[in-house]
N, C-alpha and C. Protein backbone atom coordinates (compact mmCIF):
# COMPACT_ATOMS: atom_id res chain seq x y z
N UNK A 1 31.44 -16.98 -17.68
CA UNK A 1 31.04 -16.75 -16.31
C UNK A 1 29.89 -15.73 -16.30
N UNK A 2 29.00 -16.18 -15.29
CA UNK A 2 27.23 -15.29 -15.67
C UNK A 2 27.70 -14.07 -14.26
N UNK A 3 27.68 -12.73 -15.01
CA UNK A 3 27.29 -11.73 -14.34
C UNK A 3 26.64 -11.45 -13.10
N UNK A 4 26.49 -11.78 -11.99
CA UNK A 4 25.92 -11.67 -10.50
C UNK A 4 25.82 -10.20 -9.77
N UNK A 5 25.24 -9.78 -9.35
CA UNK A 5 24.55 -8.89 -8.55
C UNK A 5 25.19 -9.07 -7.38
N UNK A 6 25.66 -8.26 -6.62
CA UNK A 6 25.94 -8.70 -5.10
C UNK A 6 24.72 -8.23 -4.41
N UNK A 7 24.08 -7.44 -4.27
CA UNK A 7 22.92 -7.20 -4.30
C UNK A 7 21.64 -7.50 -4.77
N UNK A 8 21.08 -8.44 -4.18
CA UNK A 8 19.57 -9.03 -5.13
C UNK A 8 18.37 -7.94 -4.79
N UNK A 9 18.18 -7.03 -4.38
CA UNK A 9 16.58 -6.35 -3.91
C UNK A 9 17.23 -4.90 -4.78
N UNK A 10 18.01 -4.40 -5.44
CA UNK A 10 17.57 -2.82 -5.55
C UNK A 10 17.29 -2.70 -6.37
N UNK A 11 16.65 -3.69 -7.04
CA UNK A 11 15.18 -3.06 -8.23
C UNK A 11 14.05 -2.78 -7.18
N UNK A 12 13.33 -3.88 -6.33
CA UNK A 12 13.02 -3.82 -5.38
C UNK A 12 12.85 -2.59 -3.94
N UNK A 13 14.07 -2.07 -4.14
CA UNK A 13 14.36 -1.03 -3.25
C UNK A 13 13.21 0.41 -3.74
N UNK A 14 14.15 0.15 -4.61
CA UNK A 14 13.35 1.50 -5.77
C UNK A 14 11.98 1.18 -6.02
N UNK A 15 11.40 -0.13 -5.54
CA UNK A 15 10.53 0.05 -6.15
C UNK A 15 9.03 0.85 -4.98
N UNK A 16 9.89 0.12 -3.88
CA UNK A 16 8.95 0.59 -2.50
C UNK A 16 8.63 1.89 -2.46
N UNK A 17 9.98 2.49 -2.76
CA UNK A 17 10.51 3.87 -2.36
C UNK A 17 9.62 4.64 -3.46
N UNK A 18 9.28 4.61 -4.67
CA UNK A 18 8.17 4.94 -5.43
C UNK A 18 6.75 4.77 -4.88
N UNK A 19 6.86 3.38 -4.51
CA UNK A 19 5.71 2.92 -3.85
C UNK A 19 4.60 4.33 -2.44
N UNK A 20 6.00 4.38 -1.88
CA UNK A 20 5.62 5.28 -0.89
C UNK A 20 5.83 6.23 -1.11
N UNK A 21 6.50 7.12 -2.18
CA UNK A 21 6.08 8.58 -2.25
C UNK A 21 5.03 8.52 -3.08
N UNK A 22 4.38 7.77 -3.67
CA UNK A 22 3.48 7.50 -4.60
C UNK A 22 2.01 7.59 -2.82
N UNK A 23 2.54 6.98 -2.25
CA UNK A 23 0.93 6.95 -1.11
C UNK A 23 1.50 8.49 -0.49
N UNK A 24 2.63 8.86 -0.43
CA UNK A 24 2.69 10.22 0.70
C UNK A 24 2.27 11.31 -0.28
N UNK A 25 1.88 11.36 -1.69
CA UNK A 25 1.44 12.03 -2.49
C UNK A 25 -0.43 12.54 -2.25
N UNK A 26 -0.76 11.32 -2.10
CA UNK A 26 -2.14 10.76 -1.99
C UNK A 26 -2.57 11.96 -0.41
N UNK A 27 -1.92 11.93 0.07
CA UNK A 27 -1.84 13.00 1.62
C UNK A 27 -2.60 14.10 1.50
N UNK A 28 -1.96 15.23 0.87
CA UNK A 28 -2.99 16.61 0.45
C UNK A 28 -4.37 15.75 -0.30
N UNK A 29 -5.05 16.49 0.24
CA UNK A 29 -6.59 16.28 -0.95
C UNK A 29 -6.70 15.08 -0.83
N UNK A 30 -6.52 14.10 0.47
CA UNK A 30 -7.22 12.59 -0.11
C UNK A 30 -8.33 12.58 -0.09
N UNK A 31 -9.00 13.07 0.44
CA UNK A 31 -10.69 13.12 -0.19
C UNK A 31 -10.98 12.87 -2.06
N UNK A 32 -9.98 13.26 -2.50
CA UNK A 32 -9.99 13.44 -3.99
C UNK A 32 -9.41 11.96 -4.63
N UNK A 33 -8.62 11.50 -4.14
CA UNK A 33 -7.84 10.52 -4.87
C UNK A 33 -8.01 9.44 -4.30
N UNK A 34 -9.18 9.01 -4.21
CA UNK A 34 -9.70 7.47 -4.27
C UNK A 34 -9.02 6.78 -5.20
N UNK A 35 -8.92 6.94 -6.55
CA UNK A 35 -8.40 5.81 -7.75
C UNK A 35 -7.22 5.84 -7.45
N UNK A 36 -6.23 6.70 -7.16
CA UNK A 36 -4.83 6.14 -6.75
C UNK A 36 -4.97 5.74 -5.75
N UNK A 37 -5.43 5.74 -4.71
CA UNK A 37 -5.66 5.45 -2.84
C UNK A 37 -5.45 3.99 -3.12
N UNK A 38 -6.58 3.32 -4.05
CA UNK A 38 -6.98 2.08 -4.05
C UNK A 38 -5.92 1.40 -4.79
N UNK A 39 -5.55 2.01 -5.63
CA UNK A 39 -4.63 1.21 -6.54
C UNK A 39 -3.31 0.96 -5.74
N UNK A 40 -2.96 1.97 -5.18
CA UNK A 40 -1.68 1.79 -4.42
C UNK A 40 -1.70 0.67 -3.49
N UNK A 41 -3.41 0.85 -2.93
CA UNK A 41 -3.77 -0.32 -1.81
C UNK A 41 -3.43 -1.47 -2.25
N UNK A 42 -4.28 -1.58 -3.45
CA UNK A 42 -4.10 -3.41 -4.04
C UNK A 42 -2.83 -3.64 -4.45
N UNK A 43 -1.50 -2.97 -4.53
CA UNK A 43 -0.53 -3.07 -5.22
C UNK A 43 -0.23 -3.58 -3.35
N UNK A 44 -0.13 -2.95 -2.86
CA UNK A 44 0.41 -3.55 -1.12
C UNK A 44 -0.55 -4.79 -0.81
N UNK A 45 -1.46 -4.69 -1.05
CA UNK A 45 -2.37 -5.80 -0.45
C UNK A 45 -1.40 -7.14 -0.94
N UNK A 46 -1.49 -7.01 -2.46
CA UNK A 46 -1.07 -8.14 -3.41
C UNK A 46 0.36 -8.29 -2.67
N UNK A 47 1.47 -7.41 -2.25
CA UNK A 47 2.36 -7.34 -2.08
C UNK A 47 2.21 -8.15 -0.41
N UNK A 48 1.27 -8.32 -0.14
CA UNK A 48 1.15 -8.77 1.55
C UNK A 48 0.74 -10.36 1.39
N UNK A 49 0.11 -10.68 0.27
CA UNK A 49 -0.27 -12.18 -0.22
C UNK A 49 1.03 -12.96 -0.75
N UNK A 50 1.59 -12.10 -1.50
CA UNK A 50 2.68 -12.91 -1.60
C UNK A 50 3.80 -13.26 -0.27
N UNK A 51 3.52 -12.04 0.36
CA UNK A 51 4.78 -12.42 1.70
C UNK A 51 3.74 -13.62 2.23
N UNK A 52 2.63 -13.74 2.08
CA UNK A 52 1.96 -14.70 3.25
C UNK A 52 2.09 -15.83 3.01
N UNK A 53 1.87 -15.96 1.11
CA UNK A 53 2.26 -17.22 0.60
C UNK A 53 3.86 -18.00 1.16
N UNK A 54 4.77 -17.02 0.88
CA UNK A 54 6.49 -16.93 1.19
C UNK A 54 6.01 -17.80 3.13
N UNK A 55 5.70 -16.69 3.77
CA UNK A 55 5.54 -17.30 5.40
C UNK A 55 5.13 -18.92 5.21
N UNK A 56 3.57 -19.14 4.78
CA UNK A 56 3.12 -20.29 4.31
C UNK A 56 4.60 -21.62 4.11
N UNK A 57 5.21 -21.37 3.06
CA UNK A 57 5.65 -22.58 1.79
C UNK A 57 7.18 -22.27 2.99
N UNK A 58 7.60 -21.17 2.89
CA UNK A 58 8.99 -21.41 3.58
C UNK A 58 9.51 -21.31 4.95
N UNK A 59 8.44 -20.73 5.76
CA UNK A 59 8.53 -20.48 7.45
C UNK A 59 8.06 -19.19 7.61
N UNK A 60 8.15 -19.41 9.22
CA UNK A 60 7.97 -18.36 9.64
C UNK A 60 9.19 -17.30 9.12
N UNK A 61 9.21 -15.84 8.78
CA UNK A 61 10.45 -14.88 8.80
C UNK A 61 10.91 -14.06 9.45
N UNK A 62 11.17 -13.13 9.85
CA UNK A 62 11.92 -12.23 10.56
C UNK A 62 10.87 -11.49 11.44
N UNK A 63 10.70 -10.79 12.45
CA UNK A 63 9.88 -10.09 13.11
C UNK A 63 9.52 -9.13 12.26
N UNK A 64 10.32 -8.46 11.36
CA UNK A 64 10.43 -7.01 10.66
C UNK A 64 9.51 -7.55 9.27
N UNK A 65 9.35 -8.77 9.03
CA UNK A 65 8.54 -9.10 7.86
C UNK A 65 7.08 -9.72 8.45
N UNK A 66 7.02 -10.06 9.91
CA UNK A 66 5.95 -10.42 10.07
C UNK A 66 5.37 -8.87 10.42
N UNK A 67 5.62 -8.06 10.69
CA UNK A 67 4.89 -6.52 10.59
C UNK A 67 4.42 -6.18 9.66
N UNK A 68 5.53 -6.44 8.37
CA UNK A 68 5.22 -5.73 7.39
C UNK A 68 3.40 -6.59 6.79
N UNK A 69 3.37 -8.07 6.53
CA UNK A 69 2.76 -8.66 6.40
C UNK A 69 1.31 -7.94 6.84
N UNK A 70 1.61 -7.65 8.71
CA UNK A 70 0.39 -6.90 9.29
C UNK A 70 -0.41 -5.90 8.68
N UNK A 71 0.59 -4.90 8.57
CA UNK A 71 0.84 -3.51 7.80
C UNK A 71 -0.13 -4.26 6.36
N UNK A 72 0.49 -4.92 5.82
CA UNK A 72 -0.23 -5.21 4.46
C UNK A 72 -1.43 -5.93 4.41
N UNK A 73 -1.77 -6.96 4.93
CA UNK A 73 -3.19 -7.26 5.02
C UNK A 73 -3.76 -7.04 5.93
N UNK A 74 -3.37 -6.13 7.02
CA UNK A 74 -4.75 -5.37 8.12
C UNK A 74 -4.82 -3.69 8.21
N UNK A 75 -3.49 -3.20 7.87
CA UNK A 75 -4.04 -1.42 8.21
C UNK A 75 -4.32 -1.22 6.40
N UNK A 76 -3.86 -1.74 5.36
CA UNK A 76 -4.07 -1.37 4.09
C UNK A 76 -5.47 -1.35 4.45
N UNK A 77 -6.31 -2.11 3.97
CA UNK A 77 -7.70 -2.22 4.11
C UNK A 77 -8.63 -1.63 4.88
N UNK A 78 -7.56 -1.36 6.33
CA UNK A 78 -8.96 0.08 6.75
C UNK A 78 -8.56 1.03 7.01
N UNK A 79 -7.09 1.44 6.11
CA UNK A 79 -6.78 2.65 5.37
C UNK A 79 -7.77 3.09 4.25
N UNK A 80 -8.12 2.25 3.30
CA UNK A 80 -9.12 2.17 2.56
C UNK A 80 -10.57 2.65 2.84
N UNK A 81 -10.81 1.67 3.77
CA UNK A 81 -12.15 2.49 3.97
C UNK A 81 -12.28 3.57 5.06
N UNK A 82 -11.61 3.63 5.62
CA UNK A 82 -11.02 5.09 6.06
C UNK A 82 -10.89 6.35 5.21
N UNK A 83 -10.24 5.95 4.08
CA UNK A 83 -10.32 6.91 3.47
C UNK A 83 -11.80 6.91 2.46
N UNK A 84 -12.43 5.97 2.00
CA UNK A 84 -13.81 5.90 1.57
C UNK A 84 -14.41 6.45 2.45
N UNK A 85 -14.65 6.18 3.58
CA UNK A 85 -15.31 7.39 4.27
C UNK A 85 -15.16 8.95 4.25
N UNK A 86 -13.95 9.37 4.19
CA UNK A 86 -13.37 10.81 4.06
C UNK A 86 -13.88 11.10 2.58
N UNK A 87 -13.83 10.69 1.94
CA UNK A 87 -14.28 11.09 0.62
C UNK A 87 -15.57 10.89 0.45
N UNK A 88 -16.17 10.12 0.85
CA UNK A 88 -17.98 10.12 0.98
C UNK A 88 -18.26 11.35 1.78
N UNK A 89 -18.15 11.96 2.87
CA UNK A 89 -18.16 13.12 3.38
C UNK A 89 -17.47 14.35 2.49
N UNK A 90 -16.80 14.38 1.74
CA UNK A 90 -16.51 15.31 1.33
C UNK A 90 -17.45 15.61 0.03
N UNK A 91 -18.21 14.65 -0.11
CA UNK A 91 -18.77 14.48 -1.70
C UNK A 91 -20.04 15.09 -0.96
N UNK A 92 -20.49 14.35 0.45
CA UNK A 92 -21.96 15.31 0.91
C UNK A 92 -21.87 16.81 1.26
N UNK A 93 -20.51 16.98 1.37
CA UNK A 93 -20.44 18.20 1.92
C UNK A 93 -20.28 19.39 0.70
N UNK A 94 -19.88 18.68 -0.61
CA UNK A 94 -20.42 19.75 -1.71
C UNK A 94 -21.11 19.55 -2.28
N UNK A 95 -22.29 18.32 -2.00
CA UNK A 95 -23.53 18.43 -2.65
C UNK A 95 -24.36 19.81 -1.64
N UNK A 96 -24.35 19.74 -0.62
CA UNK A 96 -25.18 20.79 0.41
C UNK A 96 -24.22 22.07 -0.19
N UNK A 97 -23.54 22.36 -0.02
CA UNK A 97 -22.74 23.68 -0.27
C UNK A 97 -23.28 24.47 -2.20
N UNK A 98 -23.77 23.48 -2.88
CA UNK A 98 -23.85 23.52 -3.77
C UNK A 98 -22.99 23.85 -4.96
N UNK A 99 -21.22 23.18 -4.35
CA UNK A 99 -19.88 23.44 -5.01
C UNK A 99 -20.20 22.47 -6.47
């Protein structure tokens, strides 16, 4: 008899939950941390293609997954350049300062 999980997501669980103290890290000093900013981005982005594919092939899903979807392919991206902007300003602002 094969071993079962009653629980299928808490690899999953754990993995968000990294996920997001991993972006609430990014908080102090984001002017500085573009390479994690982005990486975290494309890790959600990718994570928003696959739910879209999932919507696509198997239906529509839950209200709480069509947000998340939102969340993942529309505020990721101009979180991004949101924050590319904040960090382009911070880069002019110690070229003039002469930091």
């Amino acid at each position: 008899m094969a071993c079962r999980s009653r629980q299928p997501f808490p690899f999953l669980s754990g993995f968000f939950l990294a996920i997001g103290l991993a972006w609430y890290g990014c908080v102090p000093s984001i002017e500085t941390k573009t390479e994690r900013f982005r990486l975290l981005a494309a890790c959600t982005f990718a994570g928003g293609l696959a739910r879209l594919v999932s919507l696509l092939s198997a239906g529509t899903p839950s209200p709480g997954h069509i947000a998340g979807l939102c969340v993942e392919l529309l505020a990721v991206p101009a979180l991004v350049w949101w924050q590319g902007r904040i960090a382009n300003k911070a880069i002019g602002k110690s070229q003039l300062s002469g930091a």
